[in-house]
Protein backbone atom coordinates (compact mmCIF):
# COMPACT_ATOMS: atom_id res chain seq x y z
CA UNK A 1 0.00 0.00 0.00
CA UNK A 2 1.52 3.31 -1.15
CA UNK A 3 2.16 5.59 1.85
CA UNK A 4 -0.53 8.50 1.45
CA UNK A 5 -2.88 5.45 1.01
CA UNK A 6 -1.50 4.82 3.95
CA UNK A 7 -2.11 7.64 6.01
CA UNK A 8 -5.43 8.13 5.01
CA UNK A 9 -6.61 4.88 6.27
CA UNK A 10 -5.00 4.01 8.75
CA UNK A 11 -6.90 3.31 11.67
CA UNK A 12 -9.96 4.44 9.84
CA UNK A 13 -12.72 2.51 11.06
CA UNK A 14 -16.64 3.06 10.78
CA UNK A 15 -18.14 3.86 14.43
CA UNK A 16 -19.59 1.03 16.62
CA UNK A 17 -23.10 1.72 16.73
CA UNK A 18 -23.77 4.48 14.19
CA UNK A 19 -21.16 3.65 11.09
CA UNK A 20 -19.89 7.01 11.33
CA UNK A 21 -17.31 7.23 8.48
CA UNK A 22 -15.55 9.72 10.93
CA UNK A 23 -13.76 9.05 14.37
CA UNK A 24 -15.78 10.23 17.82
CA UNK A 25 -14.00 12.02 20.39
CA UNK A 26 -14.22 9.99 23.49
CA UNK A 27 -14.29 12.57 26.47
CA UNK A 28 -14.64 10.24 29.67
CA UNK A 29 -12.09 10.15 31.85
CA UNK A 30 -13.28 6.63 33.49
CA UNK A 31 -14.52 3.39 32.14
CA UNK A 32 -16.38 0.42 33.27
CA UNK A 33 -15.15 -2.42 35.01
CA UNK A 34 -16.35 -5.35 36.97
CA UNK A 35 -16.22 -5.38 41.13
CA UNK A 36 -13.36 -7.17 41.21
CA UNK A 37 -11.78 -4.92 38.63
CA UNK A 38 -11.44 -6.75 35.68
CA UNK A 39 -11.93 -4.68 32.45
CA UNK A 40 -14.12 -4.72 29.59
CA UNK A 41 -13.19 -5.77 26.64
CA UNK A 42 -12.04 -2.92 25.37
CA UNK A 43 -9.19 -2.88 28.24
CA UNK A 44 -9.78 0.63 29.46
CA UNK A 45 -9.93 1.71 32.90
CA UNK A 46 -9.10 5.50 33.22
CA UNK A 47 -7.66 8.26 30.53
CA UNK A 48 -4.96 9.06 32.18
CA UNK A 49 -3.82 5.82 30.96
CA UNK A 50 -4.91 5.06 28.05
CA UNK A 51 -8.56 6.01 25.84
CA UNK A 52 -9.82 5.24 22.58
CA UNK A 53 -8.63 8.30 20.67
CA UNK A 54 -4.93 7.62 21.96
CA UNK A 55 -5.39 3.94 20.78
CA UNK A 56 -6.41 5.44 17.50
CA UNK A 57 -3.39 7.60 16.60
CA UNK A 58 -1.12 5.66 18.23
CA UNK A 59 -2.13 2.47 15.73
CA UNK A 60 -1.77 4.73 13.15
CA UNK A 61 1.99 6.12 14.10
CA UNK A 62 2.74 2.65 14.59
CA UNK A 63 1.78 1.49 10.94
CA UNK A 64 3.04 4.75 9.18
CA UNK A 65 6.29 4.79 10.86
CA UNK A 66 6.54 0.80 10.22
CA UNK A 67 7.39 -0.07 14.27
CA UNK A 68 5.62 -2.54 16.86
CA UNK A 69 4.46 -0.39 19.22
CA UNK A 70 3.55 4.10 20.21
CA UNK A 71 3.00 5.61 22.59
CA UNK A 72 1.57 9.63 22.61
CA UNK A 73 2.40 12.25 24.73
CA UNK A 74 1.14 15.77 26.19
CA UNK A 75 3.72 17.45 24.31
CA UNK A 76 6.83 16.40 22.20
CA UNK A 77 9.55 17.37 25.05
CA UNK A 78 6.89 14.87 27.34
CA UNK A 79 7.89 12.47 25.30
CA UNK A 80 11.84 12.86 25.18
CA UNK A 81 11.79 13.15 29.26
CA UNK A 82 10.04 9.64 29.23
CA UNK A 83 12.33 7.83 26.95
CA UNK A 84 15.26 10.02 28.35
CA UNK A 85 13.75 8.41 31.77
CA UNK A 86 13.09 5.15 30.28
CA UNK A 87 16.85 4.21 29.31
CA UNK A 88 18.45 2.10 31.77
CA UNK A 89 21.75 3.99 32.92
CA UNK A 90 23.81 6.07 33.59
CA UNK A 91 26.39 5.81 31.25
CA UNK A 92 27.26 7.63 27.82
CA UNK A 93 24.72 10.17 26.24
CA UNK A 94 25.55 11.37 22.91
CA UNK A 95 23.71 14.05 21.12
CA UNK A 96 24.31 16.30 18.68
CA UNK A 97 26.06 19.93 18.88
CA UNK A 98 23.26 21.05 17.03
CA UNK A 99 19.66 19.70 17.84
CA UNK A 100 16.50 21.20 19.84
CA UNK A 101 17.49 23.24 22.82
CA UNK A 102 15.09 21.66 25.34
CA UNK A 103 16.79 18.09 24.36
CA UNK A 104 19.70 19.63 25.07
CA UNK A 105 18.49 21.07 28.31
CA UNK A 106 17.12 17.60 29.46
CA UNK A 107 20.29 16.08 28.95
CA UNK A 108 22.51 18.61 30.53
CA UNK A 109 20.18 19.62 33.54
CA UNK A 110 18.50 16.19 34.54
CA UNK A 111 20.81 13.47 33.04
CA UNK A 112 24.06 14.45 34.10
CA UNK A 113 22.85 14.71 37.65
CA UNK A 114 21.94 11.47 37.61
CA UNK A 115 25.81 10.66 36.79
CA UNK A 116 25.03 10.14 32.69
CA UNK A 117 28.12 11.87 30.71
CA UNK A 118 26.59 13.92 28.52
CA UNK A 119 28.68 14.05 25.03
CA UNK A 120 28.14 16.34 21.99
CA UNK A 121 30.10 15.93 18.77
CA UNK A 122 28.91 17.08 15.15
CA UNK A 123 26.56 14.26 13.23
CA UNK A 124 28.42 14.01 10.17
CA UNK A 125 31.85 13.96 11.71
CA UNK A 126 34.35 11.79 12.78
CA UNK A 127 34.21 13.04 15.56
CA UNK A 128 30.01 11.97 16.05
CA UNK A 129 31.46 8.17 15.23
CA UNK A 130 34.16 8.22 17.40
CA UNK A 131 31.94 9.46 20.47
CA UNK A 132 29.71 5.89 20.46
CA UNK A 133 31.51 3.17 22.38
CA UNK A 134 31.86 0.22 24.64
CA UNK A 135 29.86 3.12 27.37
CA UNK A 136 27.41 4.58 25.27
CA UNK A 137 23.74 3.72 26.33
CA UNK A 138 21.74 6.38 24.12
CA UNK A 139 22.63 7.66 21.13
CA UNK A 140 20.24 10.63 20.26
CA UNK A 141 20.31 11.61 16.42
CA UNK A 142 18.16 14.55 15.50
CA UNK A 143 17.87 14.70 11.28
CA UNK A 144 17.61 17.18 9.70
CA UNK A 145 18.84 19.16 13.15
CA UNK A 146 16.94 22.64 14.47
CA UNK A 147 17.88 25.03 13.50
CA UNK A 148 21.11 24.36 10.81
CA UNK A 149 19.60 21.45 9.06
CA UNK A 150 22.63 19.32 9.45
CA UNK A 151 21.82 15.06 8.73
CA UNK A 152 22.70 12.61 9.99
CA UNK A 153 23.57 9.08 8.62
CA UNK A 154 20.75 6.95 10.02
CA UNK A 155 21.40 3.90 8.91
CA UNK A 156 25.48 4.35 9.17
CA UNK A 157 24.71 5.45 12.90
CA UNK A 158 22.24 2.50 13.40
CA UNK A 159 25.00 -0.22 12.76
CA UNK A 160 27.22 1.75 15.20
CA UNK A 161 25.20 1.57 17.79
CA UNK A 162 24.40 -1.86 17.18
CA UNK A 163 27.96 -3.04 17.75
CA UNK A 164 28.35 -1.19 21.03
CA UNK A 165 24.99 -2.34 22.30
CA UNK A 166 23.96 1.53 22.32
CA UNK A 167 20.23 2.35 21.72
CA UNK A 168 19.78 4.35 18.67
CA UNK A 169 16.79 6.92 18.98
CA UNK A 170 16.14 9.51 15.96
CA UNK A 171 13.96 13.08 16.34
CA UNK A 172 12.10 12.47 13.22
CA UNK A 173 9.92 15.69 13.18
CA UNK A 174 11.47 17.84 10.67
CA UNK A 175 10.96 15.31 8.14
CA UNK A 176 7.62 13.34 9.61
CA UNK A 177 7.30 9.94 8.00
CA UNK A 178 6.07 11.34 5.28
CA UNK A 179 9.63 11.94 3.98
CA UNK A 180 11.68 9.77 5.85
CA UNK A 181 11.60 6.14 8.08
CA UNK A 182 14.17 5.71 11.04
CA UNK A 183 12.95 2.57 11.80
CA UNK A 184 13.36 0.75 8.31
CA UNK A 185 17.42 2.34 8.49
CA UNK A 186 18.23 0.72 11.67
CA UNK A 187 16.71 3.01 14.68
CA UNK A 188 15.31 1.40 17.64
CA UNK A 189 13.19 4.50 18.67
CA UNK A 190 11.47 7.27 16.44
CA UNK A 191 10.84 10.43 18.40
CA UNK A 192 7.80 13.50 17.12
CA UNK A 193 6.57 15.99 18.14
CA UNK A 194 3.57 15.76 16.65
CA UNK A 195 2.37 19.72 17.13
CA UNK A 196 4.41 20.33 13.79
CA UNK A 197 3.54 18.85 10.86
CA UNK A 198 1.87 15.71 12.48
CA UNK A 199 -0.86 18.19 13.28
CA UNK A 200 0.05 20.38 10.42
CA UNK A 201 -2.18 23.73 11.65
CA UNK A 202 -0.50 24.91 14.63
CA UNK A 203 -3.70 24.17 16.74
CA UNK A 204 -2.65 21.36 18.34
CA UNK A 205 0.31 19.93 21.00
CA UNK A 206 1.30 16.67 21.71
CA UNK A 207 4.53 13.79 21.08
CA UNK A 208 4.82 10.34 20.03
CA UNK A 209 7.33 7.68 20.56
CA UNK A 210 7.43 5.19 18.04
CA UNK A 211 8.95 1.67 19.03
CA UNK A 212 10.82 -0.80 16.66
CA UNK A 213 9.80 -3.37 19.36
CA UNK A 214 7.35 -3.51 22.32
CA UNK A 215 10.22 -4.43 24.32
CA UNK A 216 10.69 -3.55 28.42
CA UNK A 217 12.27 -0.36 27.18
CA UNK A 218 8.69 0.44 25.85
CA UNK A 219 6.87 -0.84 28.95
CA UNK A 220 9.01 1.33 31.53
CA UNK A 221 8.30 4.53 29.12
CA UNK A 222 4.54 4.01 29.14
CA UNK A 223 4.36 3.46 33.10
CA UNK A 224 6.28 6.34 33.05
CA UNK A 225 3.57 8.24 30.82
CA UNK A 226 1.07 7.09 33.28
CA UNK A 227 3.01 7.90 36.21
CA UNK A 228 3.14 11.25 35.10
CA UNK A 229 0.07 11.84 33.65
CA UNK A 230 1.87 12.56 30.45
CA UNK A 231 -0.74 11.36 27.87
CA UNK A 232 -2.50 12.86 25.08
CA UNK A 233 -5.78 14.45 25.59
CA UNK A 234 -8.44 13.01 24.06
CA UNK A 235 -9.55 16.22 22.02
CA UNK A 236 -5.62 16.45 20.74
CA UNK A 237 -5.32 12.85 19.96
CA UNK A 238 -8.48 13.18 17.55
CA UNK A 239 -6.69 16.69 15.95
CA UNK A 240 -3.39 14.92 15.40
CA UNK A 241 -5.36 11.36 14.07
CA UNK A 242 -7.41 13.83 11.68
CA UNK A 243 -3.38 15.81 10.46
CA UNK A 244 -2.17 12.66 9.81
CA UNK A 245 -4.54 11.77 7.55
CA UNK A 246 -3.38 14.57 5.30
CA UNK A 247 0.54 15.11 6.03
CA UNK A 248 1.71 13.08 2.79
CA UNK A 249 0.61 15.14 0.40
CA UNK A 250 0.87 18.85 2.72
CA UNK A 251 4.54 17.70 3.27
CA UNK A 252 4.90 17.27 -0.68
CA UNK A 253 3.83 21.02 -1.23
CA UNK A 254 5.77 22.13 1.70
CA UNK A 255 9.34 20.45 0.22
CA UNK A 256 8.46 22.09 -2.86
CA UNK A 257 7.87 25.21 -1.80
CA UNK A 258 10.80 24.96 0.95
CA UNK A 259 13.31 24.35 -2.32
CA UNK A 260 12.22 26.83 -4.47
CA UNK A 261 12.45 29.21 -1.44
CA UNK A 262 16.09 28.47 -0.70
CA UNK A 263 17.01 28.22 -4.13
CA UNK A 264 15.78 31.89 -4.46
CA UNK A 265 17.57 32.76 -0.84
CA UNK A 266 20.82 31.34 -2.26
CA UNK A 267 21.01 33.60 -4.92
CA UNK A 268 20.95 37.04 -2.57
CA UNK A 269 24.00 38.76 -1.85
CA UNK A 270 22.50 40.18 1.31
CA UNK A 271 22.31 36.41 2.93
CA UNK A 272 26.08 34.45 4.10
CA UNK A 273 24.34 30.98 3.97
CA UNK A 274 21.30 29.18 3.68
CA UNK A 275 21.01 26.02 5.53
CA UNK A 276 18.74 23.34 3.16
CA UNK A 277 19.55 19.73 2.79
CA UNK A 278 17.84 20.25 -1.13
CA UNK A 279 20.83 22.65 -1.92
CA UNK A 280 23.19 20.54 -4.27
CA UNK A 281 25.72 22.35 -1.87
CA UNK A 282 24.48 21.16 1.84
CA UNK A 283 27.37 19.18 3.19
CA UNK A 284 25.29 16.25 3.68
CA UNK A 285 23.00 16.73 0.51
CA UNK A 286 23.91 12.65 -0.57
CA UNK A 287 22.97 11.59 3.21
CA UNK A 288 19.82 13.31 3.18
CA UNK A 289 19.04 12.29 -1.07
CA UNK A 290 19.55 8.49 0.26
CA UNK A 291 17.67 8.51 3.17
CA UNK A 292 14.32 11.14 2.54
CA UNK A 293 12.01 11.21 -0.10
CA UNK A 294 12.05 15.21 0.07
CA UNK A 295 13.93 17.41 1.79
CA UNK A 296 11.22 18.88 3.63
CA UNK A 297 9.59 22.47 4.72
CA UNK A 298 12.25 24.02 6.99
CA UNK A 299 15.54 26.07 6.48
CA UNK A 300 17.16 28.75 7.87
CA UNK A 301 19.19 31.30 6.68
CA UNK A 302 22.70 32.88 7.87
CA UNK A 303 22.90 37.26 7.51
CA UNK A 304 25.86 39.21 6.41
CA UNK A 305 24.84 42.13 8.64
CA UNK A 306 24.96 39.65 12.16
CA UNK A 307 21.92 40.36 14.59
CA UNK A 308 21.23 43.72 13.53
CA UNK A 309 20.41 42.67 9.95
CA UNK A 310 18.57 39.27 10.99
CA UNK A 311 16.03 41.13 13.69
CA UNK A 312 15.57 43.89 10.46
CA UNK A 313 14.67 41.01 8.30
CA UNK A 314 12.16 39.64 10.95
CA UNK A 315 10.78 43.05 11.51
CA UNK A 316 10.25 43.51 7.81
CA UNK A 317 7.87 40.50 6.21
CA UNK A 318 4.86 40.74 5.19
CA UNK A 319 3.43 37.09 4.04
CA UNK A 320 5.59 35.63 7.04
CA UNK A 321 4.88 35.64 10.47
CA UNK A 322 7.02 36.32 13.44
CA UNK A 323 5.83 33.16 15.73
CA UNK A 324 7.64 29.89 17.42
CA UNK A 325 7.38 26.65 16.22
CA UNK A 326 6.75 24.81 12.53
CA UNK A 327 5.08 22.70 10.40
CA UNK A 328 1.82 24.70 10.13
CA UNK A 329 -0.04 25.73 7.11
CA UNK A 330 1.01 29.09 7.26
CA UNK A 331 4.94 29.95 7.12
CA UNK A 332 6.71 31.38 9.93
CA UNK A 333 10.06 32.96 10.87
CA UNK A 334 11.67 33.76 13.79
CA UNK A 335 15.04 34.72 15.25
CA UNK A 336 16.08 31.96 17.16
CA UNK A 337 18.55 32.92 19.68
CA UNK A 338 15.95 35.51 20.94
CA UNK A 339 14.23 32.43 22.20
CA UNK A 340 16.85 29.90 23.48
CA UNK A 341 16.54 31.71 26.69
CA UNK A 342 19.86 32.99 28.69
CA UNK A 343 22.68 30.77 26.99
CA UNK A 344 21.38 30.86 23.77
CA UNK A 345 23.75 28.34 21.49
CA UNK A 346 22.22 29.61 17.78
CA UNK A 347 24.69 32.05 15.64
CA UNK A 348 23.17 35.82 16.03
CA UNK A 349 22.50 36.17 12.39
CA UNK A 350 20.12 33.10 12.01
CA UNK A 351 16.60 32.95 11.20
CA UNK A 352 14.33 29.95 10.94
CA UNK A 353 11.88 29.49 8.60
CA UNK A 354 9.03 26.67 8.11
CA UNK A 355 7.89 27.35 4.67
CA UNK A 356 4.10 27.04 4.61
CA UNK A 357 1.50 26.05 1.89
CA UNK A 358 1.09 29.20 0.25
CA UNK A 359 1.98 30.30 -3.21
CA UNK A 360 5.71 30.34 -3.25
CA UNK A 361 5.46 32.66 -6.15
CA UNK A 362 4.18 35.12 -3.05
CA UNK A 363 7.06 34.06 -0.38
CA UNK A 364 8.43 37.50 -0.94
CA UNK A 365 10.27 39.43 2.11
């Protein structure tokens, strides 16, 4: 089955009782049980662990991103505390020097505490290779990377891992399934958050953890959800069910957009670099060619002027808007070491931009 087949249907099902063609929102929070507490046969017993609409999606993540088991979140950074929770330790943590700045944060502020050595090297480095060995427990491998777009060798970093026993987990949300599977390359765990193009109308929040096997890994992560109370609303779930049934083909228009876009960016004298995996000129162009069917809706681009010229350029755009976060139908930009809080780590002169689903004949400045 071809994959926007796929998404369309997956975990479609007409409604018990009325053969609605769409999917219910189940609101209750409890479910019914017998006195000495054995379920129904629908397994439920209260949301906070687990209700129909989280079934729903998460049957659908599981068949889209081609792994055994998934489990949705509250948010996307609920879901990289759990697995970051879930990983039997301490020992090595590697990440990358350039990835989301609240997975660094988790690493750094909660991880190391708990005596894991927190590592950062490059992706597509020696230097990234040399890092995984005989103590490395979790190897996490954002791709393409927020905000410089830098990939990362899956399927090169998979066997790696493999050989040092190291568990392999890959941020998957710039791309989305859509354009790329972690799980078929070798990855043990595919991370989302799915409030970017998952949902795909900024109206939504919520993460996913994909599993390449329901394995104890995956049971200590979802006691952990319900522990915390760190599932996916019922309301959201249904949202983020009802995105995914469309992502294939608004990821195709946002990839095409996002390279005529940088194309046009990498032509302007006023701009130092533009940061796009599509650009015959990425440094990891091949990686990303081999491994994604697109290259995806997000870049970000690299002033001549510094900061000055980069907040001038934010202040300035009309079709864009100045906002946080991606993967919306609308494109956004934003300057993103205003927002990495007191030690930012992006260069001054960078902007990110998620390329929406308008005309790019209108993306002007």
């Amino acid at each position: 089955m071809k994959l926007s087949t796929l998404m369309v249907h997956a975990a479609s099902r007409p409604q018990p009782g009325t053969a609605a063609v769409a999917d219910s929102i189940h609101l209750s929070t409890t479910f019914v049980h017998a006195p000495d507490g054995t379920r129904a046969e629908a397994g439920l017993e209260y949301q906070r662990e687990a209700h129909p609409n989280a079934i729903a999606l998460e049957n659908a993540l599981t068949l889209v991103e081609h792994g055994a088991a998934t489990l949705s979140f509250a948010s996307g950074m609920a879901a990289i505390s759990a697995l970051m929770h879930a990983v039997e330790g301490p020992g090595e943590v590697l990440i990358g020097t350039d990835l989301y700045q609240g997975t660094r944060s988790l690493a750094r502020e909660f991880l190391a505490p708990a005596g894991w050595d927190v590592l950062e090297a490059e992706y597509a480095s020696d230097q990234f290779a040399a890092a995984i060995g005989p103590l490395t427990r979790l190897v996490w491998l954002e791709t393409p990377s927020n905000p410089l777009l830098a990939v990362g060798d899956i399927a090169a970093t998979a066997l790696m891992c493999k050989a040092h026993g190291a568990l392999l987990v890959v941020d998957n949300t710039f791309a989305s399934p859509a354009l790329q599977n972690p799980l078929l390359l070798g990855a043990d765990v595919v991370m989302h958050s799915t409030t970017k193009y998952l949902g795909g109308h900024s109206d939504v929040m919520g993460g996913a953890l994909v599993f390449a096997r329901a394995d104890a890994l995956f049971e200590r992560a979802s006691h952990f959800r319900h522990l915390h109370g760190a599932l996916l609303p019922p309301f959201s779930a249904w949202l983020t069910l009802r995105g995914l049934r469309t992502l294939e083909v608004r990821v195709q228009r946002h990839a095409e957009n996002a390279q005529r876009v940088a194309e046009y960016l990498a032509t302007r004298r006023e701009i130092e670099r533009v940061n796009y995996p599509g650009l015959s000129g990425h440094p990891n162009h091949a990686v990303a060619a081999r491994q994604m069917r697109a290259f995806g809706g997000m870049l970000s681009i690299q002033l001549r002027g510094g900061r000055a010229a980069a907040l001038a350029v934010a202040g300035q755009v009309r079709l864009f808007t100045n906002a946080t976060s991606l993967g919306g139908v609308e494109s956004l930009i934003e300057h993103r070491a205003s927002v990495e809080g007191k030690h930012p780590v992006t260069a001054d002169n960078l902007l990110r931009l998620s390329i929406g689903l308008e005309d790019a004949e209108d993306s002007a400045w």
